[in-house]
N, C-alpha and C. Protein backbone atom coordinates (compact mmCIF):
# COMPACT_ATOMS: atom_id res chain seq x y z
N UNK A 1 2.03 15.98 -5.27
CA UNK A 1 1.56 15.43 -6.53
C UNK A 1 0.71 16.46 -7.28
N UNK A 2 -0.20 16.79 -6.40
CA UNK A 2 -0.65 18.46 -6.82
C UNK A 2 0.32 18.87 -7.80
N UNK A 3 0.90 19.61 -7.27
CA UNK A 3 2.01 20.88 -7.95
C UNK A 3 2.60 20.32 -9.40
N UNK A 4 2.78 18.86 -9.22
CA UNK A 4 3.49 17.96 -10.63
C UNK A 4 2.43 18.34 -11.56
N UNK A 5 0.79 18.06 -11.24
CA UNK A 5 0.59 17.93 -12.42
C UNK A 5 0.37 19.40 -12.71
N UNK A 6 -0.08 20.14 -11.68
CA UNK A 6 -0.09 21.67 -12.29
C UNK A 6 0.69 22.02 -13.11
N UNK A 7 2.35 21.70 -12.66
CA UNK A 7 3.55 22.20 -13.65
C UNK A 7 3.10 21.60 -14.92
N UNK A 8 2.91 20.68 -15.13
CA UNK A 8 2.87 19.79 -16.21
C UNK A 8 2.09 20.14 -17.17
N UNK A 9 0.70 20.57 -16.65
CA UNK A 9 -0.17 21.77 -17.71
C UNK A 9 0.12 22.75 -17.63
N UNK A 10 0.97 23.90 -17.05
CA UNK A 10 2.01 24.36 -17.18
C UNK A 10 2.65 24.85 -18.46
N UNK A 11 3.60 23.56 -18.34
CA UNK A 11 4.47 23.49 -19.19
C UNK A 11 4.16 23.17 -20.67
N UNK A 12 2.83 22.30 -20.84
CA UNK A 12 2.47 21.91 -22.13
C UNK A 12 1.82 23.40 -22.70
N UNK A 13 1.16 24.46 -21.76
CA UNK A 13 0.33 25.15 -22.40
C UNK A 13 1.53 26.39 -22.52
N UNK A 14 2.54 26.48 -21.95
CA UNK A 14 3.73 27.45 -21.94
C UNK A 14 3.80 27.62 -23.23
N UNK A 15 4.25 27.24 -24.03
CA UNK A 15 4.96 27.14 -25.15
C UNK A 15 3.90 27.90 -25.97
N UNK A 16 2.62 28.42 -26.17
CA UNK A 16 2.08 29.17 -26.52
C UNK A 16 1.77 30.34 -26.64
N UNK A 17 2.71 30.33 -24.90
CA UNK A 17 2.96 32.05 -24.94
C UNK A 17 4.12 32.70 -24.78
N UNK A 18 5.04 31.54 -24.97
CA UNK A 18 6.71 32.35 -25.20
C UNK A 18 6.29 33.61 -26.36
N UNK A 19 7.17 34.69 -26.08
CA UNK A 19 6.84 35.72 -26.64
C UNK A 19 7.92 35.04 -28.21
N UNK A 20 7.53 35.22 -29.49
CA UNK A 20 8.03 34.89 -30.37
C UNK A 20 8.90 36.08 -30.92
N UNK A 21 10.22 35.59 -31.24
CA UNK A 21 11.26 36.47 -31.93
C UNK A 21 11.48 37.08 -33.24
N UNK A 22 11.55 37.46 -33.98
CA UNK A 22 11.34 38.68 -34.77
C UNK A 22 12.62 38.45 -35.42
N UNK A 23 12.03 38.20 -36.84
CA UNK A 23 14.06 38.48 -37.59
C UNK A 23 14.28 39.81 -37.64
N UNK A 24 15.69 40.09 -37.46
CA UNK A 24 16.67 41.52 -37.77
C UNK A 24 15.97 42.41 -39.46
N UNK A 25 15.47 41.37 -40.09
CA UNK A 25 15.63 42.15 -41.35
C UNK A 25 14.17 41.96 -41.59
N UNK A 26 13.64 42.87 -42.63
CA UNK A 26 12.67 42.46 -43.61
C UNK A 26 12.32 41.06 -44.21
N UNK A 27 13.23 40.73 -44.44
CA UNK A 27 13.43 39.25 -45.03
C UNK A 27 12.47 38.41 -44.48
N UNK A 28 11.56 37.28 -44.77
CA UNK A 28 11.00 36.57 -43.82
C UNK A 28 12.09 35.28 -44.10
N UNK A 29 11.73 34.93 -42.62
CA UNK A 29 12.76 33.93 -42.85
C UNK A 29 12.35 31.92 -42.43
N UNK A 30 13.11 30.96 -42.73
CA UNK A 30 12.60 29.75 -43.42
C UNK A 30 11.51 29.56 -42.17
N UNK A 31 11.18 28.33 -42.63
CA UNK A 31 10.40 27.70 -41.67
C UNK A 31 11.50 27.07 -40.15
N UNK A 32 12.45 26.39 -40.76
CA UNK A 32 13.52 25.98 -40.23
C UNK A 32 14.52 27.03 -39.20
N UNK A 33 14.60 28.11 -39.95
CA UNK A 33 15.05 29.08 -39.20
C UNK A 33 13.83 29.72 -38.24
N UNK A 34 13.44 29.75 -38.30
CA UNK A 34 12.11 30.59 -37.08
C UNK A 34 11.68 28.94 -36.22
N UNK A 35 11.67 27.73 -36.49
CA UNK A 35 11.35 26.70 -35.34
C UNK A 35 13.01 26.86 -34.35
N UNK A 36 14.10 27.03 -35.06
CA UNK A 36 15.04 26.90 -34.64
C UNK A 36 14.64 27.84 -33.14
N UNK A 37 14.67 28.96 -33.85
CA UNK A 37 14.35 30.48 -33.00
C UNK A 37 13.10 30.09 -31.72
N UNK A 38 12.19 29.16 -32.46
CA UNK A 38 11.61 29.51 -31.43
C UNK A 38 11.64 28.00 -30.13
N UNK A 39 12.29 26.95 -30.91
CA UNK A 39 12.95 25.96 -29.94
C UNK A 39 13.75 26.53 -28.60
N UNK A 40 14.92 27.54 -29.31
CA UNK A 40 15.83 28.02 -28.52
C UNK A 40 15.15 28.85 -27.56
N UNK A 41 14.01 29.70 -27.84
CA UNK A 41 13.13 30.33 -26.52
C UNK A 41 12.54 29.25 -25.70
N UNK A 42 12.01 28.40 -26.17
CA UNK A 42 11.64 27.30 -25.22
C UNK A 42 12.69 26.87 -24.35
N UNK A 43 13.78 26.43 -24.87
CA UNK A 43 14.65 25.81 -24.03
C UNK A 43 15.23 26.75 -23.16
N UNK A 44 15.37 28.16 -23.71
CA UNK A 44 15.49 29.48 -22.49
C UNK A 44 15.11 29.55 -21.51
N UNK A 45 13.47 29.89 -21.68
CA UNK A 45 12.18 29.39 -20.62
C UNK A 45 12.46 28.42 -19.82
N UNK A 46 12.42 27.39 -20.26
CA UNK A 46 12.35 26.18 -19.39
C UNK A 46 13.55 26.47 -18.47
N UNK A 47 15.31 26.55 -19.00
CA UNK A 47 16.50 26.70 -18.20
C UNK A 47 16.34 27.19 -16.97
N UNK A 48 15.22 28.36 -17.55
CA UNK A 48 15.02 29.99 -16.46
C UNK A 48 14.31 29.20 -14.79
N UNK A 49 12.56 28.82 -15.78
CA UNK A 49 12.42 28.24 -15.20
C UNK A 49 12.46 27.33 -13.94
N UNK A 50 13.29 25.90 -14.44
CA UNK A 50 13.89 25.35 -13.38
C UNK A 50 15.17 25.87 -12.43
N UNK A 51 16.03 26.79 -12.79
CA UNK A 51 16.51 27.31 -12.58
C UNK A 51 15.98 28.58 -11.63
N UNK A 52 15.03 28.63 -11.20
CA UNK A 52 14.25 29.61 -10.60
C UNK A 52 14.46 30.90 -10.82
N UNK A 53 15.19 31.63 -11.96
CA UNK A 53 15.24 33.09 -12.41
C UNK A 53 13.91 33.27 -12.89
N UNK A 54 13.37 34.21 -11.74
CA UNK A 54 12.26 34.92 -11.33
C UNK A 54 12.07 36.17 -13.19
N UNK A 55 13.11 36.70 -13.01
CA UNK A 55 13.30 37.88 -14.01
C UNK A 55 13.14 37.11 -15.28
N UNK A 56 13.80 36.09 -15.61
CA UNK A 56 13.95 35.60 -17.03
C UNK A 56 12.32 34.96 -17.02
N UNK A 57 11.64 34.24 -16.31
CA UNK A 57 10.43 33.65 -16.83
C UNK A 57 9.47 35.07 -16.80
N UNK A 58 9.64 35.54 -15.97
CA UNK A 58 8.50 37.09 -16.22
C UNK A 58 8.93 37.82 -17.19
N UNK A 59 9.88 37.75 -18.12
CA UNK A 59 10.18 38.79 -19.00
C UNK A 59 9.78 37.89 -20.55
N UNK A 60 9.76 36.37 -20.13
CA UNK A 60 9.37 35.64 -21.35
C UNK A 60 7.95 35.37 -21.33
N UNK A 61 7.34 35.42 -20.10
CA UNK A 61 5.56 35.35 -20.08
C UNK A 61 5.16 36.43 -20.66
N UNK A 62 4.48 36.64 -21.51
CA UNK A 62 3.49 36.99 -22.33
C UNK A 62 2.41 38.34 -21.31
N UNK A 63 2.48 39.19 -21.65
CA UNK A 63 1.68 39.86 -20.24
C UNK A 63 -0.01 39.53 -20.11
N UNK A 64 -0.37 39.10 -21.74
CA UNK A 64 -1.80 38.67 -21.19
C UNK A 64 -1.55 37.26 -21.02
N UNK A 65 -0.61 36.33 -20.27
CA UNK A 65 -0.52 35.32 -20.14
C UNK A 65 -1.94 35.06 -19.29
N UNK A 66 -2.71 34.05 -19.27
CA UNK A 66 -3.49 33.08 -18.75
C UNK A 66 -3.33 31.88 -18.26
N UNK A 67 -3.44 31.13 -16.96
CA UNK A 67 -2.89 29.76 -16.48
C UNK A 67 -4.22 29.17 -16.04
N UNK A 68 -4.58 28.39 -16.42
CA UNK A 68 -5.91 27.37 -15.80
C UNK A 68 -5.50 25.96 -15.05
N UNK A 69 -5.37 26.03 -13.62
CA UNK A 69 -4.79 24.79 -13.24
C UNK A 69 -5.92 23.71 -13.41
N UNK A 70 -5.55 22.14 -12.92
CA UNK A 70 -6.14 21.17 -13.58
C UNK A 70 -7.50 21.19 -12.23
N UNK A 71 -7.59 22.22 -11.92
CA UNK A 71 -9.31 22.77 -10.88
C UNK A 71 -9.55 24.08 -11.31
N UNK A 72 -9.42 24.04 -13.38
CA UNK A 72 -10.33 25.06 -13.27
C UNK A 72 -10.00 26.60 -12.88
N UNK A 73 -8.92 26.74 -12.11
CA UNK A 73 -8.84 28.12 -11.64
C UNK A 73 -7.88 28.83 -12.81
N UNK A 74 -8.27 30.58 -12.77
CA UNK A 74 -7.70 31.02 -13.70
C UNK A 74 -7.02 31.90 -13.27
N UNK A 75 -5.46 31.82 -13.55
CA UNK A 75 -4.42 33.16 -13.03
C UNK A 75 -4.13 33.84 -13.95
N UNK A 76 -3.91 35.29 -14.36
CA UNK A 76 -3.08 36.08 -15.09
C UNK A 76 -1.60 35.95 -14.38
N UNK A 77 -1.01 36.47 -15.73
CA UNK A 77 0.36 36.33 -15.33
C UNK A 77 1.20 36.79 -13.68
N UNK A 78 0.67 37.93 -13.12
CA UNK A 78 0.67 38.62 -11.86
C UNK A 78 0.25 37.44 -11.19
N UNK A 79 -1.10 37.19 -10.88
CA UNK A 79 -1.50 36.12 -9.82
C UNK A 79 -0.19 35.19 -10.24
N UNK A 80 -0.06 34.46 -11.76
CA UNK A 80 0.06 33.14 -11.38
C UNK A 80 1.58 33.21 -11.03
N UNK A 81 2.71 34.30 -11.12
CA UNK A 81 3.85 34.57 -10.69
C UNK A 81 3.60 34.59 -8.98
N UNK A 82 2.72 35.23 -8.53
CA UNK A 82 2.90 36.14 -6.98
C UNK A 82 2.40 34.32 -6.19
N UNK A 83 1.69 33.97 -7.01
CA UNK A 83 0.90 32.71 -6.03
C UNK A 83 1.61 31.26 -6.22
N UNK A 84 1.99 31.34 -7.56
CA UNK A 84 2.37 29.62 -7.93
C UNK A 84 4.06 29.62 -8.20
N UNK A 85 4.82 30.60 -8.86
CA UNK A 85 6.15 30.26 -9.39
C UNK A 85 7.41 30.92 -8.12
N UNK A 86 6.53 32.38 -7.81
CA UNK A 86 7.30 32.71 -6.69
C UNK A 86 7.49 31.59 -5.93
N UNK A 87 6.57 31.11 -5.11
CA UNK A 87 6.70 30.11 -3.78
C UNK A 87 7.44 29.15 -4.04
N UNK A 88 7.31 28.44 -5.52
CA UNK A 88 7.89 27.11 -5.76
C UNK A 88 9.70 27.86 -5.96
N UNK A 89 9.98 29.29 -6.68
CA UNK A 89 11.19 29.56 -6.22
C UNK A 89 11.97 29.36 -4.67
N UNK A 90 10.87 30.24 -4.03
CA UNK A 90 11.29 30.51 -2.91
C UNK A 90 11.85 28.96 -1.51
N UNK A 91 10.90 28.06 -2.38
CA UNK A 91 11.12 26.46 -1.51
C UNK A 91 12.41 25.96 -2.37
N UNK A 92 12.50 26.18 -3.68
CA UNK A 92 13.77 25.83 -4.13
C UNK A 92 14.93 25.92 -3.47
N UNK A 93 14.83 27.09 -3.12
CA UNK A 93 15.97 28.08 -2.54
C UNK A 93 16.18 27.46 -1.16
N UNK A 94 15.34 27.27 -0.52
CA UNK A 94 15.14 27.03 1.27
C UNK A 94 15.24 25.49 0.86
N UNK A 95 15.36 24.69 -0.14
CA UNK A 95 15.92 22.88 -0.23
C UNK A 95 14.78 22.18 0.28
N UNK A 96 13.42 23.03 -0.16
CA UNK A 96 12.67 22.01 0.24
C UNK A 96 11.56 22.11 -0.95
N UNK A 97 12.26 22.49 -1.99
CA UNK A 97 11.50 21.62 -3.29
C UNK A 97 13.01 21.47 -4.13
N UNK A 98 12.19 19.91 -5.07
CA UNK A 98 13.28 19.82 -6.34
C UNK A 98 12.22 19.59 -7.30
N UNK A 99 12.94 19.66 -8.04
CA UNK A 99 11.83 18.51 -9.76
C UNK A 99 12.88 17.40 -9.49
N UNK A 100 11.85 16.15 -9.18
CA UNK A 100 12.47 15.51 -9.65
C UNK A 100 12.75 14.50 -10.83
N UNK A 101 11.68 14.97 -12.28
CA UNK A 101 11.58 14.68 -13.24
C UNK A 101 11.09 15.68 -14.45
N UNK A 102 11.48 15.86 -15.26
CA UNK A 102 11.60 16.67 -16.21
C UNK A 102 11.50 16.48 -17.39
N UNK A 103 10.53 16.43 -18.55
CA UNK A 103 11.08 15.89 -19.70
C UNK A 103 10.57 16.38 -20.37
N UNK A 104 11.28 16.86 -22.27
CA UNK A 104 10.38 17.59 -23.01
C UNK A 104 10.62 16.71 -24.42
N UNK A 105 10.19 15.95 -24.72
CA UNK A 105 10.37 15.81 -25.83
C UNK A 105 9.08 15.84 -27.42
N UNK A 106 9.53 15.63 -27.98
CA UNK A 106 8.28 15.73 -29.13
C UNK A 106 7.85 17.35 -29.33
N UNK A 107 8.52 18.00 -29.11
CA UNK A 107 7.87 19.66 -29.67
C UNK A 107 7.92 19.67 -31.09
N UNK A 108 7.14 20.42 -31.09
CA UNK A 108 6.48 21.19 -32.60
C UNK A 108 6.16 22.39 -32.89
N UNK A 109 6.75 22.79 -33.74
CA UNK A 109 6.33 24.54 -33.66
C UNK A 109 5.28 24.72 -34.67
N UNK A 110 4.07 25.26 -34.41
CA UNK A 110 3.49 25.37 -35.26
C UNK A 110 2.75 27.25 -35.10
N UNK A 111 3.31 27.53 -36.17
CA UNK A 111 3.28 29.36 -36.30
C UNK A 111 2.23 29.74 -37.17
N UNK A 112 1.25 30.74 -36.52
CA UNK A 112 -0.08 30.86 -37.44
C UNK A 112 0.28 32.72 -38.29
C-alpha cells in the first residue's frame, strides 16, 4: 500500500517534469497544438513507465528531477531511479509486482 501511494504522488507531480517539446520552426505554435504535444509525452511516460522501459523514463526525467515521497524524503533523479523505479522494474520482471490500477484522467496542461 506503501508503494501505491508513493506512485501516486509520483505520478501527479510527474507531469511537471516531462521534458517539454520544442516546435521544428520559429513559428510559435497554438495552444492546442503544444497541449496536444505535451499530452502525447505524458502518455509516452506513463506507457514507458508501466511498461518498465528503464531507458525511456530516464531519458524523459528531467535531470534536476526531484521526488518527495509521502515521508518527506527527497530523491534526485539518480537516487530515485537506483532506489524506487529500478526495483519496482526488476519485481515486474520476476511476477512479483503488477499495478493493479491505473488511472489518469482530468489532465491539464498548463505552460508558463
Amino acid at each position: 500500500m506503501k508503494r501505491i501511494i508513493q506512485m501516486c504522488v509520483f505520478l501527479l507531480s510527474s507531469v511537471c517534469f516531462i521534458s517539454q517539446a520544442q516546435s521544428p520552426s520559429n513559428q510559435p505554435t497554438s495552444k492546442t497544438s503544444t497541449d496536444t504535444e505535451v499530452l502525447r509525452a505524458v502518455d509516452r511516460f506513463y506507457d514507458a513507465f508501466l511498461a518498465g522501459d528503464i531507458e525511456t523514463v530516464k531519458g524523459m526525467t528531467a535531470d534536476d528531477y526531484l521526488q518527495t515521497d509521502v515521508n518527506g524524503r527527497v530523491q534526485n533523479k539518480v537516487a530515485w531511479l537506483a532506489e524506487y523505479y529500478v526495483p519496482i522494474v526488476e519485481q515486474m520482471k520476476a511476477g512479483q509486482f503488477r499495478w493493479e490500477v491505473f488511472e489518469r484522467r482530468d489532465i491539464q496542461v498548463a505552460l508558463q
